[in-house]
PDB file of N, CA and C in Angstrom:
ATOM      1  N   UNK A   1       0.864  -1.175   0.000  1.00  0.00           N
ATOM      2  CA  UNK A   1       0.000   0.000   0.000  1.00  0.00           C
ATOM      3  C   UNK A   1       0.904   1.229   0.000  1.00  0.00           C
ATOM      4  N   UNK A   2       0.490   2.060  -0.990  1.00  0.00           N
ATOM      5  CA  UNK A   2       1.159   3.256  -1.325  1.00  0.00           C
ATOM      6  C   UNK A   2       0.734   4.612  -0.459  1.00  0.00           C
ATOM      7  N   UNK A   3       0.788   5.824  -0.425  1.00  0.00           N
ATOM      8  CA  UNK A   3      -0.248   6.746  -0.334  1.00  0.00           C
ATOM      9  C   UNK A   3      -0.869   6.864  -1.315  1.00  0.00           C
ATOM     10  N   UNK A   4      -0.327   7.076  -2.796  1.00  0.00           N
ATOM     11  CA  UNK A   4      -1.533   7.863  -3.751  1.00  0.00           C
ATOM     12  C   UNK A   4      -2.894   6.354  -3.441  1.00  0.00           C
ATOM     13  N   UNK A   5      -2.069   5.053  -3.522  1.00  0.00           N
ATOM     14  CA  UNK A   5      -3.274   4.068  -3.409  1.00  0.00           C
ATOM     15  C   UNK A   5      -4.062   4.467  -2.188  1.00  0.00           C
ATOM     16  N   UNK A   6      -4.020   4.620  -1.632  1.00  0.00           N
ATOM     17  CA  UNK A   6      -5.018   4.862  -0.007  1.00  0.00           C
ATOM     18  C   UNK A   6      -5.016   6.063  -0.267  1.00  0.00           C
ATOM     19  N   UNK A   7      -5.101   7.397  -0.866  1.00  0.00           N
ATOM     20  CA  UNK A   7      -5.980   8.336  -1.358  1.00  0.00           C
ATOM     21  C   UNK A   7      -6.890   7.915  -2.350  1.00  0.00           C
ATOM     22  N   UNK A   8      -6.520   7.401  -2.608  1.00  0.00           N
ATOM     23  CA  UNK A   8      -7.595   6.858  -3.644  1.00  0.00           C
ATOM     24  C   UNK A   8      -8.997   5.895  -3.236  1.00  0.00           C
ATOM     25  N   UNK A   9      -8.711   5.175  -2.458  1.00  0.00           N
ATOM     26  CA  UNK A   9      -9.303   4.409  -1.498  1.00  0.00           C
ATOM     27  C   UNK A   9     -10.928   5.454  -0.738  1.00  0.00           C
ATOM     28  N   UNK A  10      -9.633   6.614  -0.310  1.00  0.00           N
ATOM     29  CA  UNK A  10     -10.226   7.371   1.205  1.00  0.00           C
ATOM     30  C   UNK A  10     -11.470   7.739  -0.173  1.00  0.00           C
ATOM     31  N   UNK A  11     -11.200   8.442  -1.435  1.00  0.00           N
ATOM     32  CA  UNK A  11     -12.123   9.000  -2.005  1.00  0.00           C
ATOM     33  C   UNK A  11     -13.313   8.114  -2.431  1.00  0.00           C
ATOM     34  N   UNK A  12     -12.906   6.999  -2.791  1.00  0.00           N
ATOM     35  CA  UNK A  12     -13.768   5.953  -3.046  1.00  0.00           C
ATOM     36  C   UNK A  12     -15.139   5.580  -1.415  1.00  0.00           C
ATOM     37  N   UNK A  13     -14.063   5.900  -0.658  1.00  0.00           N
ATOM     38  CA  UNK A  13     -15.270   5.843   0.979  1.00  0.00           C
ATOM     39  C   UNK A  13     -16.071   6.675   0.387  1.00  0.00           C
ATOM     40  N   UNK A  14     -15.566   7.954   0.117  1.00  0.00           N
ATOM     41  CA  UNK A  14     -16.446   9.201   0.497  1.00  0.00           C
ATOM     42  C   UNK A  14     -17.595   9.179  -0.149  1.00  0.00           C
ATOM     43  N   UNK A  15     -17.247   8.505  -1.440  1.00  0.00           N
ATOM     44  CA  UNK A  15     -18.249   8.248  -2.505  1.00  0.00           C
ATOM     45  C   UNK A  15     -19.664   6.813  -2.041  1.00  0.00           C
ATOM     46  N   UNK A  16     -18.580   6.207  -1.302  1.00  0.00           N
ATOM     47  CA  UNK A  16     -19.927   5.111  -1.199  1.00  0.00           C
ATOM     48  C   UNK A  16     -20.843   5.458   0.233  1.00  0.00           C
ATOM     49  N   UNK A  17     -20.335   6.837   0.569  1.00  0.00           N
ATOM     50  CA  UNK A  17     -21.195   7.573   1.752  1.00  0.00           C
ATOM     51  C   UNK A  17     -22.216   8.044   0.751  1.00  0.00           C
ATOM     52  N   UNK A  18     -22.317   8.424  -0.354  1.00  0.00           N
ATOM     53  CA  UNK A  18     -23.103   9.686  -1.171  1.00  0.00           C
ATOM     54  C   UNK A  18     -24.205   8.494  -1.879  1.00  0.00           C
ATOM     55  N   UNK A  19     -24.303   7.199  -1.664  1.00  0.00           N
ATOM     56  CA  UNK A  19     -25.200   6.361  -2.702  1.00  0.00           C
ATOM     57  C   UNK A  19     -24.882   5.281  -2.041  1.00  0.00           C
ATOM     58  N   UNK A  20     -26.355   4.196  -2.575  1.00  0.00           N
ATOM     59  CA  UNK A  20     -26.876   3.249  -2.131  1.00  0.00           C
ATOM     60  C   UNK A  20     -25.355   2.154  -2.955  1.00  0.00           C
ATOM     61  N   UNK A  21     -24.988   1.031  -1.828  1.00  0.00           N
ATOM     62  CA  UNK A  21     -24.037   0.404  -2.056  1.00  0.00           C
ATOM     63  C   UNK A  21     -24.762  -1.117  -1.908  1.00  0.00           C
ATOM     64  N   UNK A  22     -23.903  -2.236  -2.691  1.00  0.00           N
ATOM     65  CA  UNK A  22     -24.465  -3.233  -2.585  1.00  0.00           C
ATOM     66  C   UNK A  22     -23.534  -4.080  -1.854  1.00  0.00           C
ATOM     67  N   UNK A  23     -23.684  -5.325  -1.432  1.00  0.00           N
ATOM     68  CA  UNK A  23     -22.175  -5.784  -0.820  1.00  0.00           C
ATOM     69  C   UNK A  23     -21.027  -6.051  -1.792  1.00  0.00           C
ATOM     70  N   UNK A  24     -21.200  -6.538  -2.956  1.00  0.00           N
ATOM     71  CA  UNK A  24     -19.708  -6.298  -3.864  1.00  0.00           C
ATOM     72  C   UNK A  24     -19.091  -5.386  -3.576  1.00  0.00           C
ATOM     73  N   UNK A  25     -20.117  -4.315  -3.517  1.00  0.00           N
ATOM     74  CA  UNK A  25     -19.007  -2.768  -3.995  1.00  0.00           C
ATOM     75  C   UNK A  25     -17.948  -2.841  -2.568  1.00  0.00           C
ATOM     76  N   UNK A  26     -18.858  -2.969  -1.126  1.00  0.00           N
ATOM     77  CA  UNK A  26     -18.186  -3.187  -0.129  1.00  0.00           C
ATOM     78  C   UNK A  26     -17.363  -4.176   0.085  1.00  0.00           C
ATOM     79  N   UNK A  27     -17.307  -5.344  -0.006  1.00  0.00           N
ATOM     80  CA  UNK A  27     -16.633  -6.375  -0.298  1.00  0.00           C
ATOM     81  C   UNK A  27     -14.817  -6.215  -1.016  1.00  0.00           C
ATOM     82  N   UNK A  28     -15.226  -5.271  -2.650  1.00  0.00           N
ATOM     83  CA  UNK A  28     -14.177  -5.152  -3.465  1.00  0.00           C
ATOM     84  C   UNK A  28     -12.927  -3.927  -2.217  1.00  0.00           C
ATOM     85  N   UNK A  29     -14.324  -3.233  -1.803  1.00  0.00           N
ATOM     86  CA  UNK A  29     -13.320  -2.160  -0.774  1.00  0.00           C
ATOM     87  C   UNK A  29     -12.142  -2.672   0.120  1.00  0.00           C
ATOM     88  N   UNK A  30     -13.266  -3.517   0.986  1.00  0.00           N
ATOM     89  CA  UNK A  30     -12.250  -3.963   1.747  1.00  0.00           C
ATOM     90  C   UNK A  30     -11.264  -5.076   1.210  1.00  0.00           C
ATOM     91  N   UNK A  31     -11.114  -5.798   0.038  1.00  0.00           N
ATOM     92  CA  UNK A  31     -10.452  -6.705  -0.042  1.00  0.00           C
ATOM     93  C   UNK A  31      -9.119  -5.682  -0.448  1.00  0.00           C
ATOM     94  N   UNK A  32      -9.448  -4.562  -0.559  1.00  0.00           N
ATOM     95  CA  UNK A  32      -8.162  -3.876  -1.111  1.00  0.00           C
ATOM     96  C   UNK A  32      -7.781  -3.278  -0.478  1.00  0.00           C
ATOM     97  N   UNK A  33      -8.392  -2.787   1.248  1.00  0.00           N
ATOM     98  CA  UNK A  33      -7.641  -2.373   1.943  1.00  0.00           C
ATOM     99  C   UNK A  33      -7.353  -3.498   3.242  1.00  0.00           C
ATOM    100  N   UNK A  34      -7.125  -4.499   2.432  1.00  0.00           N
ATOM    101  CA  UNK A  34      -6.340  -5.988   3.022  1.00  0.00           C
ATOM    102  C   UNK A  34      -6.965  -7.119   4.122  1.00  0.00           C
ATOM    103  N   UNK A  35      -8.217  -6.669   3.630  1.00  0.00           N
ATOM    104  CA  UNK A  35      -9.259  -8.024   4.196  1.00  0.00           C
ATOM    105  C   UNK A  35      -9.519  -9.466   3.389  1.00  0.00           C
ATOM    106  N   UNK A  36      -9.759 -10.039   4.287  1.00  0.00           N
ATOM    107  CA  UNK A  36      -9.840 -11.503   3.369  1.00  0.00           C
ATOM    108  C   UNK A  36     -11.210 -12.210   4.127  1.00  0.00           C
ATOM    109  N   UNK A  37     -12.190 -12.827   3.564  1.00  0.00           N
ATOM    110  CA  UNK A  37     -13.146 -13.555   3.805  1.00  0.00           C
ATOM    111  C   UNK A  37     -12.980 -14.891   4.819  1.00  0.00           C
ATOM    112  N   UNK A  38     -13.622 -14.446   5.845  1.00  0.00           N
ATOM    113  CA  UNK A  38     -13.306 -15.793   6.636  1.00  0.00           C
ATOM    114  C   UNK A  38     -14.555 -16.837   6.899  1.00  0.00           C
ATOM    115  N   UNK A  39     -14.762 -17.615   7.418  1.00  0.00           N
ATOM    116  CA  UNK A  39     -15.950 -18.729   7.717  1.00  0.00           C
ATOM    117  C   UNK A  39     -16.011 -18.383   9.087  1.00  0.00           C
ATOM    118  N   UNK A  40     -16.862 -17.694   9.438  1.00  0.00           N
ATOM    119  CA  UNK A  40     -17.218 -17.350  10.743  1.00  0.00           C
ATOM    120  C   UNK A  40     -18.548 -16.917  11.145  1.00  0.00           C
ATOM    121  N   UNK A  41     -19.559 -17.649  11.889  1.00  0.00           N
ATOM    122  CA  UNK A  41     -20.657 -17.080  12.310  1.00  0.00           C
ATOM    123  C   UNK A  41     -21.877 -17.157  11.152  1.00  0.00           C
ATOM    124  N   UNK A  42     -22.795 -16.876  10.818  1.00  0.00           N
ATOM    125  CA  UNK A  42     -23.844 -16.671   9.824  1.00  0.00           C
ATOM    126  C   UNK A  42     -23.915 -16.206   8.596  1.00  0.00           C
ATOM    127  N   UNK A  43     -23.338 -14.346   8.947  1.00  0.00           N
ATOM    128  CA  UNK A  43     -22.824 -13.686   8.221  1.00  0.00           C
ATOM    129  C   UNK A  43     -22.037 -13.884   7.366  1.00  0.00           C
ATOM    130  N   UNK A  44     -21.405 -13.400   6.141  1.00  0.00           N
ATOM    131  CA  UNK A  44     -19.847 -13.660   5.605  1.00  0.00           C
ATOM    132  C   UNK A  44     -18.998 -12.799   6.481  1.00  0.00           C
ATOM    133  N   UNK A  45     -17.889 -12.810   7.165  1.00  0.00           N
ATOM    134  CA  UNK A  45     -16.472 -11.730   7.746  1.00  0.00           C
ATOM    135  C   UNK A  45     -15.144 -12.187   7.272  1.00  0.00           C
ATOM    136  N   UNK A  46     -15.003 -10.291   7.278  1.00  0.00           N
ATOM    137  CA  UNK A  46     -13.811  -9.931   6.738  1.00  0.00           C
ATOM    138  C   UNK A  46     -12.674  -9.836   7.900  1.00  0.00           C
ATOM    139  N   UNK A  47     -11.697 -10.443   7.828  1.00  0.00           N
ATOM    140  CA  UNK A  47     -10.669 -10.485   9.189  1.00  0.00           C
ATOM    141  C   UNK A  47      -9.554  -9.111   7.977  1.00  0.00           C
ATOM    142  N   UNK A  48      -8.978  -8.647   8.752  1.00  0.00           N
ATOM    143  CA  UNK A  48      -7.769  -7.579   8.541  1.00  0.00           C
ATOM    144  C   UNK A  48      -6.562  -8.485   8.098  1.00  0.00           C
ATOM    145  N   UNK A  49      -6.041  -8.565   7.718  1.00  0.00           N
ATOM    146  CA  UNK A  49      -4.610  -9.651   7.477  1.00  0.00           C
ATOM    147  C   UNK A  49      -3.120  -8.843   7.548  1.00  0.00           C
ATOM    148  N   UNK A  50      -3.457  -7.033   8.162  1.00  0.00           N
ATOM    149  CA  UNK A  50      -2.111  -6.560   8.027  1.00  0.00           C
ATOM    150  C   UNK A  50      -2.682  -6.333   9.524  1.00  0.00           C
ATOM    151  N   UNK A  51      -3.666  -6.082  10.684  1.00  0.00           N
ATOM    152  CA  UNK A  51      -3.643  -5.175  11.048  1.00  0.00           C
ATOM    153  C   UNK A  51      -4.885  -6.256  12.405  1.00  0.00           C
ATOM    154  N   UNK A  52      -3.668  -6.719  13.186  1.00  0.00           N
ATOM    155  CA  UNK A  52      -4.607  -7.436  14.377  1.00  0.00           C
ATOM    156  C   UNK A  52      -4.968  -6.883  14.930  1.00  0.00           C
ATOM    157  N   UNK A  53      -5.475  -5.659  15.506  1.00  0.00           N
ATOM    158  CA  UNK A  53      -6.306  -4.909  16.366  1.00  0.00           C
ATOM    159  C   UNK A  53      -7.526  -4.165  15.772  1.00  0.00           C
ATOM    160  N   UNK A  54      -8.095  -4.452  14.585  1.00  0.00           N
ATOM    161  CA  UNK A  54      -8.703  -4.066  14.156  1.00  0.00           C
ATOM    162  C   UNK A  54     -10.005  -5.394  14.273  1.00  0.00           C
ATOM    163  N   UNK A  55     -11.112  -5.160  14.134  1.00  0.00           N
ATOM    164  CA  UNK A  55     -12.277  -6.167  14.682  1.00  0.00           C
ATOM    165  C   UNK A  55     -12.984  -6.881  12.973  1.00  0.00           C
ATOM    166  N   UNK A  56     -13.536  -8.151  12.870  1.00  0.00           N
ATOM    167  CA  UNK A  56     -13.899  -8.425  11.625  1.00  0.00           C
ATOM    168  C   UNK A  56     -15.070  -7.636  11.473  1.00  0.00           C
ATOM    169  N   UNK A  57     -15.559  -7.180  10.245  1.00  0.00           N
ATOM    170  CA  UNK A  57     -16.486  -6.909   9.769  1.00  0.00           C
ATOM    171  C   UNK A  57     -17.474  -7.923   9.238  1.00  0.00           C
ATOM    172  N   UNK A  58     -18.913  -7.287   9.357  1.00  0.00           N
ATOM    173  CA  UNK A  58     -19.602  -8.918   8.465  1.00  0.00           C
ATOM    174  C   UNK A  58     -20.489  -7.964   7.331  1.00  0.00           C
ATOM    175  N   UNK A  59     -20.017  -8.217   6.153  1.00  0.00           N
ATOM    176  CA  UNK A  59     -20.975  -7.656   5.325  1.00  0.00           C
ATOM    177  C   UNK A  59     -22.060  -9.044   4.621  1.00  0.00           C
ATOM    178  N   UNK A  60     -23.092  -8.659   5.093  1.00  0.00           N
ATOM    179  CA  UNK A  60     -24.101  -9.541   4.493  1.00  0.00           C
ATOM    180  C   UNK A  60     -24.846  -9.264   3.605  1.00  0.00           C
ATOM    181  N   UNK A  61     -24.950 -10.284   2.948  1.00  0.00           N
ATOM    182  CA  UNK A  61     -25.520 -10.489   1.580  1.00  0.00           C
ATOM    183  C   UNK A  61     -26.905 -10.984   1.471  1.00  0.00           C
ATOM    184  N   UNK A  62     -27.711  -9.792   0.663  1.00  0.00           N
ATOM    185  CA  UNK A  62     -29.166 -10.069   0.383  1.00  0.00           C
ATOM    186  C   UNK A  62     -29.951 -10.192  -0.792  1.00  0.00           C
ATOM    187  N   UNK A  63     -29.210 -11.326  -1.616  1.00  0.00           N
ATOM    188  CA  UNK A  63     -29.899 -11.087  -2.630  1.00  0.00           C
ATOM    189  C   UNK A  63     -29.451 -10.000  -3.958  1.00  0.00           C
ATOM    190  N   UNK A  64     -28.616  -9.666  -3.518  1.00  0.00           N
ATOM    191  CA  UNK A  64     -28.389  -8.660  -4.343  1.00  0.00           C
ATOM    192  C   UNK A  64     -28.839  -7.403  -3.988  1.00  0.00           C
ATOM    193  N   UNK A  65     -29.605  -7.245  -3.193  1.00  0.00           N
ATOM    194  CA  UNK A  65     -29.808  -5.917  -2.855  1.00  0.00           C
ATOM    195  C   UNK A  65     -28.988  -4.834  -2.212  1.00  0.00           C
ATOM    196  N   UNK A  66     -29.548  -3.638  -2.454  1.00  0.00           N
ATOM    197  CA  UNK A  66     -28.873  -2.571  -1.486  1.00  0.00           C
ATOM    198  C   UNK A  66     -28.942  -2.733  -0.073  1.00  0.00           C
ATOM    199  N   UNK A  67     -27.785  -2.421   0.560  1.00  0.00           N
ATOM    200  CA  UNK A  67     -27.348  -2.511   1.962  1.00  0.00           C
ATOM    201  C   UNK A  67     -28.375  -1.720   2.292  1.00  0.00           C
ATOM    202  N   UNK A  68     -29.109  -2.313   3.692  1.00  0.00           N
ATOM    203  CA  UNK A  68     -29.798  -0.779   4.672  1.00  0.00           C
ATOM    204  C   UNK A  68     -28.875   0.217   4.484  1.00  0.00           C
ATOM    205  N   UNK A  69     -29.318   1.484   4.633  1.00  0.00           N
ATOM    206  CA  UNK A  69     -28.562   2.758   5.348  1.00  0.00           C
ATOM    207  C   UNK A  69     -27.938   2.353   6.293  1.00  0.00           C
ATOM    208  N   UNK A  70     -28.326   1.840   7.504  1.00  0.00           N
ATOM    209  CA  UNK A  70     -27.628   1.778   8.926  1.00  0.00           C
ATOM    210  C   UNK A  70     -26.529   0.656   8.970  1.00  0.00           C
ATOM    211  N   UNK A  71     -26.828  -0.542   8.112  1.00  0.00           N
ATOM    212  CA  UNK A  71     -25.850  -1.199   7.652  1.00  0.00           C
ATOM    213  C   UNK A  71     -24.580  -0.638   7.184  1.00  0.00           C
ATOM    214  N   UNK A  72     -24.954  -0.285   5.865  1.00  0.00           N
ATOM    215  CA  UNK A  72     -23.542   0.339   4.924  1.00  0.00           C
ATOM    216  C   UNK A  72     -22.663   1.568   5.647  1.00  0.00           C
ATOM    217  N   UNK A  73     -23.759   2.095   6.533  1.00  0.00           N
ATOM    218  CA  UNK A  73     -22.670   3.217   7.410  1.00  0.00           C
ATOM    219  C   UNK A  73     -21.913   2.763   8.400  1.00  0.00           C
ATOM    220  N   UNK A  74     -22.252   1.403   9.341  1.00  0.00           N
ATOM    221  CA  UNK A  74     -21.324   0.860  10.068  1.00  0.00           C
ATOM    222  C   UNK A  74     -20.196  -0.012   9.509  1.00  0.00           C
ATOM    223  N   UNK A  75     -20.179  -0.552   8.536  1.00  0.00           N
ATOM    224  CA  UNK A  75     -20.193  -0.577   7.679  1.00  0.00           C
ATOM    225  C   UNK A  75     -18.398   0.278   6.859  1.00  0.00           C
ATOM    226  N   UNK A  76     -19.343   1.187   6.050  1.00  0.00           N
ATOM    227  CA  UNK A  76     -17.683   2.176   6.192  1.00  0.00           C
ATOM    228  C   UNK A  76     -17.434   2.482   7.306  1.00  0.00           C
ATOM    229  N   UNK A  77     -17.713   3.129   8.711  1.00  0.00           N
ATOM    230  CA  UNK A  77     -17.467   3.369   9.913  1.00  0.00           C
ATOM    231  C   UNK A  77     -16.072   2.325  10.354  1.00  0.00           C
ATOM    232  N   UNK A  78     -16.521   1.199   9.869  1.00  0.00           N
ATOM    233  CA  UNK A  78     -15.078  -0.125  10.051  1.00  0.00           C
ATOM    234  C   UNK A  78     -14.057   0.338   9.450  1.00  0.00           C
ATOM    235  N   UNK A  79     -14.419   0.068   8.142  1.00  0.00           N
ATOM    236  CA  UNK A  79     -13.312   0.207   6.471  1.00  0.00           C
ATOM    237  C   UNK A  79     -13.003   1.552   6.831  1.00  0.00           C
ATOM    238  N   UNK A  80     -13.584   2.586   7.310  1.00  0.00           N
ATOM    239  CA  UNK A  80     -12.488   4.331   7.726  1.00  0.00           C
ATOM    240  C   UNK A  80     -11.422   3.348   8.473  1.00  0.00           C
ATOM    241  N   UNK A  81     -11.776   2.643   9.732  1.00  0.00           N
ATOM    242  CA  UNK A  81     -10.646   2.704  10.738  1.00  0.00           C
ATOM    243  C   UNK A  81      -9.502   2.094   9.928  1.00  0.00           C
ATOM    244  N   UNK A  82     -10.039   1.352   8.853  1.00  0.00           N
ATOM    245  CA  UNK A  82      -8.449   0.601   8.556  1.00  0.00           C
ATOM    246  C   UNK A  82      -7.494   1.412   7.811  1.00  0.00           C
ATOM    247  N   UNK A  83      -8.207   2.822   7.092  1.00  0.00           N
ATOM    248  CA  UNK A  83      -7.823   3.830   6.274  1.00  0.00           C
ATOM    249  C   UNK A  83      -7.043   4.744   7.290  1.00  0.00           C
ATOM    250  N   UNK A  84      -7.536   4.510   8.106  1.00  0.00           N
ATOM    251  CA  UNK A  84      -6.763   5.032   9.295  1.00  0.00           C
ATOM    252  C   UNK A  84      -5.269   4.480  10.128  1.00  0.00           C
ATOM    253  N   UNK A  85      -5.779   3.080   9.979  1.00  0.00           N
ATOM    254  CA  UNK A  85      -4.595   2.358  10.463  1.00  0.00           C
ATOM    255  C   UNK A  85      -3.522   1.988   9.579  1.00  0.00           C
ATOM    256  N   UNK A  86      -3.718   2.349   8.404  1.00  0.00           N
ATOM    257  CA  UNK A  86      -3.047   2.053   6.922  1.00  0.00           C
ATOM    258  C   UNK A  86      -2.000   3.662   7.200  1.00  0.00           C
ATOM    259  N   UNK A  87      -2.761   4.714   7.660  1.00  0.00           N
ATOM    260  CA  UNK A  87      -2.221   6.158   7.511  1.00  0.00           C
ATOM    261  C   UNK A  87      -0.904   6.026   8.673  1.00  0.00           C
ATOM    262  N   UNK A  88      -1.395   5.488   9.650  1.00  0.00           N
ATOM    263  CA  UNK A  88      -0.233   5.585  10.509  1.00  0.00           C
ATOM    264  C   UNK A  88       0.713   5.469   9.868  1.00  0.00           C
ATOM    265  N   UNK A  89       1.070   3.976   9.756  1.00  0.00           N
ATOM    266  CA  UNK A  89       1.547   2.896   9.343  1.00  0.00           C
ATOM    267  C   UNK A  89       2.697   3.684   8.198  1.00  0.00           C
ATOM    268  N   UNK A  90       1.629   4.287   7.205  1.00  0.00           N
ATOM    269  CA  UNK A  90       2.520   4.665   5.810  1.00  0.00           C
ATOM    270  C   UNK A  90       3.315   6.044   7.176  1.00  0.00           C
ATOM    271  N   UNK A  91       2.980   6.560   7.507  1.00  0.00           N
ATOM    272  CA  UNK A  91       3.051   7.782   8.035  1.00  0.00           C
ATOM    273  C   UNK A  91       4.585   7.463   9.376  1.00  0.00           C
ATOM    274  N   UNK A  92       4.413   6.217  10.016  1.00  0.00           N
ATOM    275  CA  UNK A  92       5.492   5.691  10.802  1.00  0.00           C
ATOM    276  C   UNK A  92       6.798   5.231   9.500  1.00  0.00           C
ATOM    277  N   UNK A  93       6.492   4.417   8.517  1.00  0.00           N
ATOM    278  CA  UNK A  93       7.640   4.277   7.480  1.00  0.00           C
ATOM    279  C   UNK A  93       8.371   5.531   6.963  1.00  0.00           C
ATOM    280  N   UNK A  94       7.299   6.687   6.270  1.00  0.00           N
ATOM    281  CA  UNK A  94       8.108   7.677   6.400  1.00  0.00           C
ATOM    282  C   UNK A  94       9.136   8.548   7.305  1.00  0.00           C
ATOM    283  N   UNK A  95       8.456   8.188   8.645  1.00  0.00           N
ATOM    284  CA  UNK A  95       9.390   8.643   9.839  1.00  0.00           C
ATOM    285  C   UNK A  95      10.240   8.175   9.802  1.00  0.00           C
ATOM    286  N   UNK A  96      10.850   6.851   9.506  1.00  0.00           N
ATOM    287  CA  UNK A  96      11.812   6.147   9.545  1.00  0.00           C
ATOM    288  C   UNK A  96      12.664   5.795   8.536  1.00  0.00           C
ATOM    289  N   UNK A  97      12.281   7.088   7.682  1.00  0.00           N
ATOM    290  CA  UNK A  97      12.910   6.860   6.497  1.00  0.00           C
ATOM    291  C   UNK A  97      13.669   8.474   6.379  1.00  0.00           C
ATOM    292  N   UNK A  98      13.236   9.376   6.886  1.00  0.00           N
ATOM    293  CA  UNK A  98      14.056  10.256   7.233  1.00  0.00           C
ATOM    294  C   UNK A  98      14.973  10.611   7.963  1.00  0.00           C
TER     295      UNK A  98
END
C-alpha cells in the first residue's frame, strides 16, 4: 500500500457515503484495503490480514440488494478505521525513512 493508493481508497469511501451500495461494492473495498473472507458465524467476515487490532467486519448479503442505510454506514465506519490504520503505518515508514 502506497499513499496515492489509499488516497484513492479514502475518495472511493467518500463516494460510497453519497449512494446506495451493494455488498460487492463493499466487499471489493475492503479486499483492497487488506481483508480476506473468513468462515465465521452466519454472516460472511472480513478479518484484517495486516492489522490485528482491528475487529472483523460482516458484510451480508441479500440477494443482491442494497445494503440498509444503517448497515452500509457501520459498515464504512469499520473500512475508515483501517484507512486510518493504513495512515499511521505509511506515516510511521516515512518517519523512519528520514
Amino acid at each position: 500500500m502506497n499513499r496515492k493508493t489509499l488516497d484513492k481508497l479514502k475518495r472511493e469511501l467518500a463516494s460510497c457515503r453519497r449512494s446506495q451500495q451493494k455488498a460487492a461494492d463493499l466487499e471489493s473495498l475492503a479486499r483492497r484495503l487488506g481483508r480476506k473472507p473468513v468462515k465465521r458465524g452466519k454472516e460472511p467476515m472480513w478479518e484484517s490480514t495486516e492489522f490485528d487490532h482491528l475487529f472483523p467486519i460482516s458484510i451480508p448479503h441479500h440477494g443482491g440488494r442494497d445494503l440498509a442505510p444503517g448497515t452500509r454506514k457501520s459498515i464504512l465506519n469499520d473500512l475508515e478505521d483501517d484507512i486510518l490504520a493504513w495512515e499511521e503505518r505509511l506515516d510511521e515508514e516515512e518517519a523512519e525513512g528520514d
